[in-house]
PDB file of N, CA and C in Angstrom:
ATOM      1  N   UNK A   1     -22.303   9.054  15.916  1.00  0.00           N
ATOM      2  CA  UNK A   1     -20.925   9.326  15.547  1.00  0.00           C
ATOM      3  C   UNK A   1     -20.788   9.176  14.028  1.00  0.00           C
ATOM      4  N   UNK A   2     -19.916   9.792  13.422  1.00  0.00           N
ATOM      5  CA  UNK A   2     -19.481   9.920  12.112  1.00  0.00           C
ATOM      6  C   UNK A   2     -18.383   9.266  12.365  1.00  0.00           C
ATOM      7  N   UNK A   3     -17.829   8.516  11.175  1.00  0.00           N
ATOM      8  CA  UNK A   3     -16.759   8.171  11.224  1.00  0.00           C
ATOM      9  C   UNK A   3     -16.563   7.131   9.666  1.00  0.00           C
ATOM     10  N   UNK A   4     -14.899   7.738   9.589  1.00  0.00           N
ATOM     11  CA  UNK A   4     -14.054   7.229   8.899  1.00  0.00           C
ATOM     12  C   UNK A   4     -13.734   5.779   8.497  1.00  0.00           C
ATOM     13  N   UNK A   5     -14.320   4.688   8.063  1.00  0.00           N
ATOM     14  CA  UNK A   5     -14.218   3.121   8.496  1.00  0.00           C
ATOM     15  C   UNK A   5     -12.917   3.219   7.467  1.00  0.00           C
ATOM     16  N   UNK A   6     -12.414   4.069   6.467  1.00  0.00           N
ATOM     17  CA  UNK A   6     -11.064   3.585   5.379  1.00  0.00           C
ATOM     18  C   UNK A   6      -9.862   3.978   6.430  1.00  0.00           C
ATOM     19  N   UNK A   7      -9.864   5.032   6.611  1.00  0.00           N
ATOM     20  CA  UNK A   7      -8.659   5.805   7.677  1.00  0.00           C
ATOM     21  C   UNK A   7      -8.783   6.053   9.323  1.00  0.00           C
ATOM     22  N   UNK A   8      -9.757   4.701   9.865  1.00  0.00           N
ATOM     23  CA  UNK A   8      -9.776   4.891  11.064  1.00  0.00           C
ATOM     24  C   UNK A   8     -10.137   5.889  11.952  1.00  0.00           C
ATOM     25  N   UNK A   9     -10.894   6.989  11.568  1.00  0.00           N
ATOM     26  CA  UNK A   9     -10.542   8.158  11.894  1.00  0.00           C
ATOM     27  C   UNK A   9     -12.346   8.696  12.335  1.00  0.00           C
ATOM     28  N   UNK A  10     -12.144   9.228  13.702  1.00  0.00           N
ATOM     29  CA  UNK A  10     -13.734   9.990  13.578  1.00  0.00           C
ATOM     30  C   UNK A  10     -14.363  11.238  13.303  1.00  0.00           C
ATOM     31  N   UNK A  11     -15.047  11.697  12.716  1.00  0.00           N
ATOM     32  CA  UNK A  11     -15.647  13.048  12.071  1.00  0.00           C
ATOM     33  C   UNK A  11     -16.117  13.556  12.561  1.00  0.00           C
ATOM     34  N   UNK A  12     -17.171  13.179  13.743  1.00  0.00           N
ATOM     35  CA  UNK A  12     -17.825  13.796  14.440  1.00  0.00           C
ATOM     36  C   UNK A  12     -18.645  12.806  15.620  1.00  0.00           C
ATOM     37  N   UNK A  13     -18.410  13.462  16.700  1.00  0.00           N
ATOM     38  CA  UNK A  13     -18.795  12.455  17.877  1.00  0.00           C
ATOM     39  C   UNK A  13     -20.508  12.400  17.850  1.00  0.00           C
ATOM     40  N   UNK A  14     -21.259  13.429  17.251  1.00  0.00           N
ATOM     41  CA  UNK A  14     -22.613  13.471  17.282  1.00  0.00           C
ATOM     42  C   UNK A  14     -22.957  14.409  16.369  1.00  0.00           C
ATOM     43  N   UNK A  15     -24.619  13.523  15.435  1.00  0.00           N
ATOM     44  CA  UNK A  15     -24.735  14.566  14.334  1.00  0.00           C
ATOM     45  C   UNK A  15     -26.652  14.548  14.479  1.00  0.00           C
ATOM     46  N   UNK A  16     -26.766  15.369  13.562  1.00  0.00           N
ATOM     47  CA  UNK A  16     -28.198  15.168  13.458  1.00  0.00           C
ATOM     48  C   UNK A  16     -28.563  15.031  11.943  1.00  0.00           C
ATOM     49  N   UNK A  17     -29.593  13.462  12.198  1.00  0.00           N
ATOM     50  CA  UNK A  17     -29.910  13.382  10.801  1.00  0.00           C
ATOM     51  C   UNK A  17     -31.543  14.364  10.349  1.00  0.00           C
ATOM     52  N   UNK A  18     -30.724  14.463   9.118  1.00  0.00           N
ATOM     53  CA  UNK A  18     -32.121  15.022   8.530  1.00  0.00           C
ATOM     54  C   UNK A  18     -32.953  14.701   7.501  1.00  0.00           C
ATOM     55  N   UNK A  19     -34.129  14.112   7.609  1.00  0.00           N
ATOM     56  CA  UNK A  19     -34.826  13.471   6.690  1.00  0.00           C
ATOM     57  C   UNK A  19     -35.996  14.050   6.259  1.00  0.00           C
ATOM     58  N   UNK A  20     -36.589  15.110   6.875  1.00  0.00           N
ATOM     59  CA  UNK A  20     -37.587  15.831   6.277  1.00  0.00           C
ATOM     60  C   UNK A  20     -37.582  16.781   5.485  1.00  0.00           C
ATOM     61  N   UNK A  21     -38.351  17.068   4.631  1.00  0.00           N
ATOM     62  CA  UNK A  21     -38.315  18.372   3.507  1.00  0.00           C
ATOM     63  C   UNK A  21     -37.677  19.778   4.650  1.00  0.00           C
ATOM     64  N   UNK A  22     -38.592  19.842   5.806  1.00  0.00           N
ATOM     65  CA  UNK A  22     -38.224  21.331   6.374  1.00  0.00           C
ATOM     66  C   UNK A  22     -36.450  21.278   7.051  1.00  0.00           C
ATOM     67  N   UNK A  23     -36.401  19.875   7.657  1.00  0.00           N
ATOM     68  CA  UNK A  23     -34.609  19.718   7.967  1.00  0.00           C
ATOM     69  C   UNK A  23     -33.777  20.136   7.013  1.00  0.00           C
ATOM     70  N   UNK A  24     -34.021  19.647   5.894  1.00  0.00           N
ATOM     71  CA  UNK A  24     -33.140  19.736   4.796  1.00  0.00           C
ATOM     72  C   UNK A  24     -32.974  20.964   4.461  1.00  0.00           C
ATOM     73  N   UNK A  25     -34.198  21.984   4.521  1.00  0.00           N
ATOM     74  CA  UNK A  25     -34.146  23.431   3.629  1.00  0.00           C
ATOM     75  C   UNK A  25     -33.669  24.182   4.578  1.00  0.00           C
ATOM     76  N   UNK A  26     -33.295  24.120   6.597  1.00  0.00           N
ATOM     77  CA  UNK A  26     -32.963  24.438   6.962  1.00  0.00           C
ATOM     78  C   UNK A  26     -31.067  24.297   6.723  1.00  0.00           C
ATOM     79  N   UNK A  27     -30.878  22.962   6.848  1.00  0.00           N
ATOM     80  CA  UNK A  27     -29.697  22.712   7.261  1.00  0.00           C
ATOM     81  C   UNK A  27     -28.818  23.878   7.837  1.00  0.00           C
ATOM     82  N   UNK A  28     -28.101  24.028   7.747  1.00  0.00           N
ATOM     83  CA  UNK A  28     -27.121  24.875   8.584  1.00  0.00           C
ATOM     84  C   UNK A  28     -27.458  26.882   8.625  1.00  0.00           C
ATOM     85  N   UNK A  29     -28.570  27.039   7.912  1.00  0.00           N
ATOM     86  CA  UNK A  29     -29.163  28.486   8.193  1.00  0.00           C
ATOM     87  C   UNK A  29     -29.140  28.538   9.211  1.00  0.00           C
ATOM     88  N   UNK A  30     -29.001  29.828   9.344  1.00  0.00           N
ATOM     89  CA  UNK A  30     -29.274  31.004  10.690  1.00  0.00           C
ATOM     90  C   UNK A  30     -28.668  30.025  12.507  1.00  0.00           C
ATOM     91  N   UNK A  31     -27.701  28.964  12.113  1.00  0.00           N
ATOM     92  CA  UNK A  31     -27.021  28.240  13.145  1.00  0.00           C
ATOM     93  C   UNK A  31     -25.511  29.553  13.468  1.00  0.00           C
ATOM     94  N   UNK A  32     -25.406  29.354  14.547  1.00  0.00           N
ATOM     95  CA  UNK A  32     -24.124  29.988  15.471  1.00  0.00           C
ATOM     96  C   UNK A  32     -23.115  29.823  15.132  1.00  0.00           C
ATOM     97  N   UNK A  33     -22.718  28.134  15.041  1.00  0.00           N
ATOM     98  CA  UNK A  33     -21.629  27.492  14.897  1.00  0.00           C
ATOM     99  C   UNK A  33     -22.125  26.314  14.277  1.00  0.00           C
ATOM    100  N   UNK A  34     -21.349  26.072  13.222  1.00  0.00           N
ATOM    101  CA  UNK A  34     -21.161  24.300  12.460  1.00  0.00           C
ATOM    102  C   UNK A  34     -21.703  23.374  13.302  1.00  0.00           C
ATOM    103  N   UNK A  35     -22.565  22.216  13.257  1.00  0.00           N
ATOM    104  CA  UNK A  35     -22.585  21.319  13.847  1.00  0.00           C
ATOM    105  C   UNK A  35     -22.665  20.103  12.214  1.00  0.00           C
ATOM    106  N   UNK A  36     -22.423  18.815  12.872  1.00  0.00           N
ATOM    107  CA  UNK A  36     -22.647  17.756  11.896  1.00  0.00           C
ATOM    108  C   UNK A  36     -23.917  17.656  10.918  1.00  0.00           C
ATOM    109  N   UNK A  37     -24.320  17.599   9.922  1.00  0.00           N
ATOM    110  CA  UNK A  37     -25.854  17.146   9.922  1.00  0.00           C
ATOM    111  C   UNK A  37     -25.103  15.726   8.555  1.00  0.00           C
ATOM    112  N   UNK A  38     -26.228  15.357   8.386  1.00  0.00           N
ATOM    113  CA  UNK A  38     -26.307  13.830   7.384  1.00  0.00           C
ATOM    114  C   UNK A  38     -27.924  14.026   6.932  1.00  0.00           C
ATOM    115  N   UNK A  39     -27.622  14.608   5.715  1.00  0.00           N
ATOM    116  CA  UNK A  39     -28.856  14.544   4.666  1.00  0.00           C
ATOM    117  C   UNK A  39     -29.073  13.046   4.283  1.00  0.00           C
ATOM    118  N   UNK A  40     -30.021  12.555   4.337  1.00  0.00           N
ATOM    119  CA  UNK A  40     -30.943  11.253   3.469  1.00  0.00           C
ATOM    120  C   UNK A  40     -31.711  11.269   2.609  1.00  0.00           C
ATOM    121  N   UNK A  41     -31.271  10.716   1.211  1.00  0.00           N
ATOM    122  CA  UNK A  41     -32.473  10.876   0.167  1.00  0.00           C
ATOM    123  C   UNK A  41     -32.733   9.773  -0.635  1.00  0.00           C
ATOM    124  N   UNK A  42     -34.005   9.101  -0.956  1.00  0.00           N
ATOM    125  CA  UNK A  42     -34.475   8.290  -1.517  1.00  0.00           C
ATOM    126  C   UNK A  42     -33.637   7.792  -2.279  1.00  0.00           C
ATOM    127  N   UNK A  43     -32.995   8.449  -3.093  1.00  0.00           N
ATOM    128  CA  UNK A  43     -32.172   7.761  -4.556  1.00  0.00           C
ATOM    129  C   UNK A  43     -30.926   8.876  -4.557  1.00  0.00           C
ATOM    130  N   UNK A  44     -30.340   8.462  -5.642  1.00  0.00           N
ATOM    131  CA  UNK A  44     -28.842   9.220  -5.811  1.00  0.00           C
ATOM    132  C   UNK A  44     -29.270   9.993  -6.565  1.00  0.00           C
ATOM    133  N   UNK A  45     -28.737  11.365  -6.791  1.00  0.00           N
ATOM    134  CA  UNK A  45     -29.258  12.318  -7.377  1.00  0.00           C
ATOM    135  C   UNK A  45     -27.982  13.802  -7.419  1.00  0.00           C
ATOM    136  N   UNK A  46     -27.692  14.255  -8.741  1.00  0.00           N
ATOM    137  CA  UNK A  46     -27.293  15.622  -8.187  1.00  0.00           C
ATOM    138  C   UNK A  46     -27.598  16.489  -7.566  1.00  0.00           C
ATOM    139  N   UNK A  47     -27.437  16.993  -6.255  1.00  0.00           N
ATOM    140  CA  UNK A  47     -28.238  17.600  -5.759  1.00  0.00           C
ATOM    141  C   UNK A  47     -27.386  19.056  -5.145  1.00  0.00           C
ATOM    142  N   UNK A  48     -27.896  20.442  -5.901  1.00  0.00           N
ATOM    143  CA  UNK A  48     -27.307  21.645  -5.733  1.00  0.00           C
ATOM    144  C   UNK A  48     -27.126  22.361  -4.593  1.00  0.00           C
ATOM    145  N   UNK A  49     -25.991  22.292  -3.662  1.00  0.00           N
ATOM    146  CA  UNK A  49     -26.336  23.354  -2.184  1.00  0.00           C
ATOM    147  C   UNK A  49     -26.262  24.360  -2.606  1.00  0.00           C
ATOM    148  N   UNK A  50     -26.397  25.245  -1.516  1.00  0.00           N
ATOM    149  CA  UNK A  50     -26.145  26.771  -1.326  1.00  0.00           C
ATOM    150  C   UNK A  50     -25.663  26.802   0.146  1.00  0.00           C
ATOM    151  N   UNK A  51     -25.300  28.097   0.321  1.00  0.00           N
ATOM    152  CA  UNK A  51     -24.828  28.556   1.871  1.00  0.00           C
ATOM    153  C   UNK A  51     -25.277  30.126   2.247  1.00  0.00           C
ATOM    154  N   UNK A  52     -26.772  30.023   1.478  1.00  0.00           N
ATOM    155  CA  UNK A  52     -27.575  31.332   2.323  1.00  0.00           C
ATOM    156  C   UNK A  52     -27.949  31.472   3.534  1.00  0.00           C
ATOM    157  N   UNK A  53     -27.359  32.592   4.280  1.00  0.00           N
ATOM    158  CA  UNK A  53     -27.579  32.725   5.961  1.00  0.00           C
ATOM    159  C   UNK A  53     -27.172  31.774   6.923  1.00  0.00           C
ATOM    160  N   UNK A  54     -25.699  31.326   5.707  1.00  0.00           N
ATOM    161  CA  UNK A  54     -24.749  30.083   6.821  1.00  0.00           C
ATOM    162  C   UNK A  54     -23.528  31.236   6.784  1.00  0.00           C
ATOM    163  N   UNK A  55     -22.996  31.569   8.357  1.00  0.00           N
ATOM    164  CA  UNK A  55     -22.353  32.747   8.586  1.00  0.00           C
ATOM    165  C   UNK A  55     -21.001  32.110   8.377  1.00  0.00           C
ATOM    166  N   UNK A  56     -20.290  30.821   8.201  1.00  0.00           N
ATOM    167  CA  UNK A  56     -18.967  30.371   8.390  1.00  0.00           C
ATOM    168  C   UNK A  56     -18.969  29.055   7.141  1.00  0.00           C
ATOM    169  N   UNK A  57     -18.069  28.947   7.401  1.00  0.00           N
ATOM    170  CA  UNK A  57     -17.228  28.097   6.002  1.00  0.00           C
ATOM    171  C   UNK A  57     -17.844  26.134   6.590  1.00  0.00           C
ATOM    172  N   UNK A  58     -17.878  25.526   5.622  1.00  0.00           N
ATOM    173  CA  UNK A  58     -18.456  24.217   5.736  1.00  0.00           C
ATOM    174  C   UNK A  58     -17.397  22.927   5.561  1.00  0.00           C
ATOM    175  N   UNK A  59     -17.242  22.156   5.238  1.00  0.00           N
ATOM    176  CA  UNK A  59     -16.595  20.745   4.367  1.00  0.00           C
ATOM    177  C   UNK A  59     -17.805  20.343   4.130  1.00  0.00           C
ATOM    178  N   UNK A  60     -18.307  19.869   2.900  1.00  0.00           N
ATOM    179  CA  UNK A  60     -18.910  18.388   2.370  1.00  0.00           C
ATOM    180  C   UNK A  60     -18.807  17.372   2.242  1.00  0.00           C
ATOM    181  N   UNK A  61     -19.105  16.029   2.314  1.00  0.00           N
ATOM    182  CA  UNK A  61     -18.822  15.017   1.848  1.00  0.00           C
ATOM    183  C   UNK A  61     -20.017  14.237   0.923  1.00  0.00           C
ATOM    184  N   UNK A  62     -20.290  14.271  -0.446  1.00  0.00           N
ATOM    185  CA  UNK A  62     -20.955  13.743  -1.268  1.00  0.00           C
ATOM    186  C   UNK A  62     -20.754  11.888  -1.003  1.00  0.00           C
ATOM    187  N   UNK A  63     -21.858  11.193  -0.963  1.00  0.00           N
ATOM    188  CA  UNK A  63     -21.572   9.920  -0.261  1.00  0.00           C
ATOM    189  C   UNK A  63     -22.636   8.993  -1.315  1.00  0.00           C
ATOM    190  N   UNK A  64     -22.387   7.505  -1.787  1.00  0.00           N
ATOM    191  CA  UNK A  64     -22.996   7.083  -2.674  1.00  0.00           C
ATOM    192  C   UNK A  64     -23.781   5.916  -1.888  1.00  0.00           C
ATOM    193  N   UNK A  65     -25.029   5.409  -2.096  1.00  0.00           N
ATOM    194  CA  UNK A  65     -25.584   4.184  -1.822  1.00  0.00           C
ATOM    195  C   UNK A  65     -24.901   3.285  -0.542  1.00  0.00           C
ATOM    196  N   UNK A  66     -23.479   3.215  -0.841  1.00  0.00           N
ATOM    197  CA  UNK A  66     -23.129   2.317  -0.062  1.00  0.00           C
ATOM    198  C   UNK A  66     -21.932   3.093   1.053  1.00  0.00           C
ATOM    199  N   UNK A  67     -22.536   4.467   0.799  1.00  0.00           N
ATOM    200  CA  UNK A  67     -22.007   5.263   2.111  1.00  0.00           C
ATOM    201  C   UNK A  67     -20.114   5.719   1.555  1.00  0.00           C
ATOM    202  N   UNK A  68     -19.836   5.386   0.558  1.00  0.00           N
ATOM    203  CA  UNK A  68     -18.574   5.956  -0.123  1.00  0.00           C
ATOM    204  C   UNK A  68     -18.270   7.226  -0.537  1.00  0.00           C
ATOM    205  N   UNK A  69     -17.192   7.885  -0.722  1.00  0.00           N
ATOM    206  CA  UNK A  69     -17.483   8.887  -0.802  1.00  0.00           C
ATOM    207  C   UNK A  69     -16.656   9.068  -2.394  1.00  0.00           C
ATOM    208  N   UNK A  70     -18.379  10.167  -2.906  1.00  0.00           N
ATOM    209  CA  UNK A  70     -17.522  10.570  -4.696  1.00  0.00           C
ATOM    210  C   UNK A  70     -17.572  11.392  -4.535  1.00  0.00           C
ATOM    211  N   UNK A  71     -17.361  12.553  -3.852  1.00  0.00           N
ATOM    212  CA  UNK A  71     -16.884  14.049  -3.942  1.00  0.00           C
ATOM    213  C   UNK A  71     -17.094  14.565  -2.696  1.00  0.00           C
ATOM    214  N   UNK A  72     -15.891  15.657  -2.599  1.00  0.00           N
ATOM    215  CA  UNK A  72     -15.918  16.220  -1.609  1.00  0.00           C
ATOM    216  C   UNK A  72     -15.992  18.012  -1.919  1.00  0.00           C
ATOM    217  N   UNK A  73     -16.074  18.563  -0.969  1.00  0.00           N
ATOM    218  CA  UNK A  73     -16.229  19.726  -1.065  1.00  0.00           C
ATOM    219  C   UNK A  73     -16.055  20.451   0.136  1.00  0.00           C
ATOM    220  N   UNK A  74     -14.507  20.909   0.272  1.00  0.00           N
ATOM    221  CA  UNK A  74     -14.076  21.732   1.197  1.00  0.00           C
ATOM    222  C   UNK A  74     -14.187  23.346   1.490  1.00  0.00           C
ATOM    223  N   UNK A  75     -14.214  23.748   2.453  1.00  0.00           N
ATOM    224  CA  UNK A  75     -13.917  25.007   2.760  1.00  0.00           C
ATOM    225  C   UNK A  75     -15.210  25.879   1.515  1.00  0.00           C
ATOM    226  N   UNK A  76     -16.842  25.310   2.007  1.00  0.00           N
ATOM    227  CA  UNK A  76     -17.807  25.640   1.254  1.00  0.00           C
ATOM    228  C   UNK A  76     -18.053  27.297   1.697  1.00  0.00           C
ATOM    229  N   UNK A  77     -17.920  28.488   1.260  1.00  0.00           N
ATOM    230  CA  UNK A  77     -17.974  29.797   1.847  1.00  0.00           C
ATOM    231  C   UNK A  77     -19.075  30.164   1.791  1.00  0.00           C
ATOM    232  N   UNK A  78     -19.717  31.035   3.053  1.00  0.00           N
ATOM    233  CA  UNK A  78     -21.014  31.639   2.994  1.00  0.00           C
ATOM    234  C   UNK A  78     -21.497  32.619   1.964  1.00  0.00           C
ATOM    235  N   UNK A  79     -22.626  32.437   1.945  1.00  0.00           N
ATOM    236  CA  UNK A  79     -23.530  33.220   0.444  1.00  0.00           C
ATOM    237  C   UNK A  79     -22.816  32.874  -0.583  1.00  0.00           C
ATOM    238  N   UNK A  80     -22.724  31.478  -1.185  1.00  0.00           N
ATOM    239  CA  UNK A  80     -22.241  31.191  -2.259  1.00  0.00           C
ATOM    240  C   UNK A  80     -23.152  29.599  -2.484  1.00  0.00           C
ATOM    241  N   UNK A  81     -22.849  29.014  -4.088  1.00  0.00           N
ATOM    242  CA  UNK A  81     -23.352  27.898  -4.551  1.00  0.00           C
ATOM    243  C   UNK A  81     -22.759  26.916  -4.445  1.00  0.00           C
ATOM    244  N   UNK A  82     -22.741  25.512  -5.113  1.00  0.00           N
ATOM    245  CA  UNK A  82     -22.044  24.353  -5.244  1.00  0.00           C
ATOM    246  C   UNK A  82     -23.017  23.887  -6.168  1.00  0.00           C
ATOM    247  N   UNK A  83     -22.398  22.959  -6.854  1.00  0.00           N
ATOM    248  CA  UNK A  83     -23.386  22.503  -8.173  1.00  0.00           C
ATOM    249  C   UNK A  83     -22.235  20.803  -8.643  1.00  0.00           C
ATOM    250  N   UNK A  84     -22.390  20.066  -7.729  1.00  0.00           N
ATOM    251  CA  UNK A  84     -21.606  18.887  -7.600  1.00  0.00           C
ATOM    252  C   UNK A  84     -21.786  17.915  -8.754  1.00  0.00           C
ATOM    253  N   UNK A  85     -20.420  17.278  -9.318  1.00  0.00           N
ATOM    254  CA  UNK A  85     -20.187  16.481 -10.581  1.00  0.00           C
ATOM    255  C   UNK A  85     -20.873  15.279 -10.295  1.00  0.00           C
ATOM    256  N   UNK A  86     -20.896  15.067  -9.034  1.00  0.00           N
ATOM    257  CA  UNK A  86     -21.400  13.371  -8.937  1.00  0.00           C
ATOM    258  C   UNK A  86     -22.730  13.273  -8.031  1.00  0.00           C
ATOM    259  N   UNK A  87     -23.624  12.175  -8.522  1.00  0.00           N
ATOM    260  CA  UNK A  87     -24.693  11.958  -7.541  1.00  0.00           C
ATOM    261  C   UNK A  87     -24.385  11.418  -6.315  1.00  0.00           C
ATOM    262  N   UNK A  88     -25.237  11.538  -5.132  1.00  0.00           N
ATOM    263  CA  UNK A  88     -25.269  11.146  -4.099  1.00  0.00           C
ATOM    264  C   UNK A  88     -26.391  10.992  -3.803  1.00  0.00           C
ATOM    265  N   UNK A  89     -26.398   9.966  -2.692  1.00  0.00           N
ATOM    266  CA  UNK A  89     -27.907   9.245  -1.304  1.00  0.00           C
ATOM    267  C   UNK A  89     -27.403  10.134  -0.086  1.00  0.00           C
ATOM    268  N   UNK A  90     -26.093  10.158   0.378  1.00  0.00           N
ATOM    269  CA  UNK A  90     -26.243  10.959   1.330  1.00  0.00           C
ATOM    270  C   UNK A  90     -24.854  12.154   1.367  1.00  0.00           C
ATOM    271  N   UNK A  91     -25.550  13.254   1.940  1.00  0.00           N
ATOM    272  CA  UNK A  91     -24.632  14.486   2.025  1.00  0.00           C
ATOM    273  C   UNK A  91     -24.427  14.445   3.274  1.00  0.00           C
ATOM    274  N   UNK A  92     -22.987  14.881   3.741  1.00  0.00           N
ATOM    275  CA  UNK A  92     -22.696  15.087   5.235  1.00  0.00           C
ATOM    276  C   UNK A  92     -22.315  16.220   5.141  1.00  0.00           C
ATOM    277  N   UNK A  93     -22.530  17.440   6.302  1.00  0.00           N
ATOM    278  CA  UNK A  93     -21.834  18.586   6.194  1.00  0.00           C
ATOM    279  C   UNK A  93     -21.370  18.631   7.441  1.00  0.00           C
ATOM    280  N   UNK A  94     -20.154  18.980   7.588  1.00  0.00           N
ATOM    281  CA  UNK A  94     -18.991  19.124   8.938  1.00  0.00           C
ATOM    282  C   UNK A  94     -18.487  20.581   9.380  1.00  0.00           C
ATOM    283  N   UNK A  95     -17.631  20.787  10.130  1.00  0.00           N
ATOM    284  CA  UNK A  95     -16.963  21.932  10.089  1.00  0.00           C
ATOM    285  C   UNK A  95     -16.380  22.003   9.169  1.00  0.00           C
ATOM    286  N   UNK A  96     -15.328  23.213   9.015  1.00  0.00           N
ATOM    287  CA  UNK A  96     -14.624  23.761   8.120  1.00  0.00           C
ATOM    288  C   UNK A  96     -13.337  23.074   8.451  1.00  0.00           C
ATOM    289  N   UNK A  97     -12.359  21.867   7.808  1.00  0.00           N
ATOM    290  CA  UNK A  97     -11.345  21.133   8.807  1.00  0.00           C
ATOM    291  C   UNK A  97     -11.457  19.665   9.035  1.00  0.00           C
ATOM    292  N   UNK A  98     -12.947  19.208   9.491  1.00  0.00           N
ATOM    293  CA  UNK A  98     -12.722  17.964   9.408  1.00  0.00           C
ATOM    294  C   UNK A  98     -12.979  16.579   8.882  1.00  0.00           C
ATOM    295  N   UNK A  99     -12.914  17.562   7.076  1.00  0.00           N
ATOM    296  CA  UNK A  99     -12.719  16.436   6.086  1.00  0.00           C
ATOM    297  C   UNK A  99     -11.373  16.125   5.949  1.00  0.00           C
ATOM    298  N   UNK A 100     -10.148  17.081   6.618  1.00  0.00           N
ATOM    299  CA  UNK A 100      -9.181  17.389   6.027  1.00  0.00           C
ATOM    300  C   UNK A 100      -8.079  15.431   5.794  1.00  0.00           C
ATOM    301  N   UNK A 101      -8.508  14.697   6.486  1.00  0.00           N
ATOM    302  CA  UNK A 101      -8.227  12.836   5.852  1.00  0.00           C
ATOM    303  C   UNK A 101      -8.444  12.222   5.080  1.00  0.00           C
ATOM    304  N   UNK A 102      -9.933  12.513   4.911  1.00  0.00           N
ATOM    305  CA  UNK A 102     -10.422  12.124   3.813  1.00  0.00           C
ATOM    306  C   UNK A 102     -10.736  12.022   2.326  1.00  0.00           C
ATOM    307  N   UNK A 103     -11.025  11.087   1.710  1.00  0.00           N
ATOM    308  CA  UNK A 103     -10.285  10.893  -0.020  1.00  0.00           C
ATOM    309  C   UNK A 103     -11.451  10.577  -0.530  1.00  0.00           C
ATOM    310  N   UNK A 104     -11.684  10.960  -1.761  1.00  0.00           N
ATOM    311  CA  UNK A 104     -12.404  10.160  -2.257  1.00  0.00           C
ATOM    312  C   UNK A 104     -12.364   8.508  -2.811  1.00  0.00           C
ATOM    313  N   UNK A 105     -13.466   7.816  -2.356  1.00  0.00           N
ATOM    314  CA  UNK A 105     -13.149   6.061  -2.158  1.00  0.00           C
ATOM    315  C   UNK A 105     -13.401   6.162  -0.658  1.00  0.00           C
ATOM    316  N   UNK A 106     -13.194   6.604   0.697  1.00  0.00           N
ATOM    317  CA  UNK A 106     -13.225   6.515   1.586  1.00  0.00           C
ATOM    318  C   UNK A 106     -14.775   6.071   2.133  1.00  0.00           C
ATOM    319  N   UNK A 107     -15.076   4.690   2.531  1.00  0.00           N
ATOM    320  CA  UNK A 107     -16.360   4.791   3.358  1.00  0.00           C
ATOM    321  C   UNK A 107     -16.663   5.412   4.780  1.00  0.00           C
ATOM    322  N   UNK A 108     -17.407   6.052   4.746  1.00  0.00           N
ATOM    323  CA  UNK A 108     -18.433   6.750   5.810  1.00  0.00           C
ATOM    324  C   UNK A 108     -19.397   5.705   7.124  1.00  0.00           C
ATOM    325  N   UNK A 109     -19.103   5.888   8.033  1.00  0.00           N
ATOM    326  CA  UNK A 109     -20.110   5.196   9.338  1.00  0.00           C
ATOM    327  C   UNK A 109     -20.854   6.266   9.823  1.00  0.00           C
ATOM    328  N   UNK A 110     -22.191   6.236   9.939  1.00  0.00           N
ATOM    329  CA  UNK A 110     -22.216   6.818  10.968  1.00  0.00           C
ATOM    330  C   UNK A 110     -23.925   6.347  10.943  1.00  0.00           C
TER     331      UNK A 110
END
């Protein structure tokens, strides 16, 4: 489960983490429909998405060390970039919608 620990609130009842080089370069390509994923990475880092051969719109949540969140990034559109102001340890990507509570400062469970 994902979830909201500032606003009580849950994000997603089930996600899949991804920790390998090939999870990651997949993430949400050539998928049907949105599902949760939770990127993991060694250290905090800017780290650039894209949304090649992701057919529908995303939310982000840029998340720091201690699972907080410094940027978000809504309504991410297919075949397009992102090039995020702040580092992150972990990226969450959701549907299109259900970041719509969340703030930046907000900690992340999941």
């Amino acid at each position: 489960m994902i979830f909201n620990k500032t606003k009580g609130t849950r994000l997603s009842d089930t996600y899949i983490l991804c920790t390998s080089a090939l999870s990651k370069a997949r993430g949400m390509m050539f998928r049907r429909k949105p599902i949760a994923l939770v990127f993991s990475f060694n250290c905090e880092k800017r780290r650039c998405l894209h949304m090649m051969f992701v057919f529908f719109p995303i939310d982000v949540l840029f998340l720091d060390r201690e699972k907080r969140i410094v940027e978000i990034k809504r309504k991410f559109m297919p075949f397009t970039f992102y090039e995020p102001k702040e580092k992150s340890k972990y990226i969450v990507e959701l549907g299109e919608g259900k970041t719509a509570d969340s703030e930046v400062g907000d900690i992340i469970d999941f």
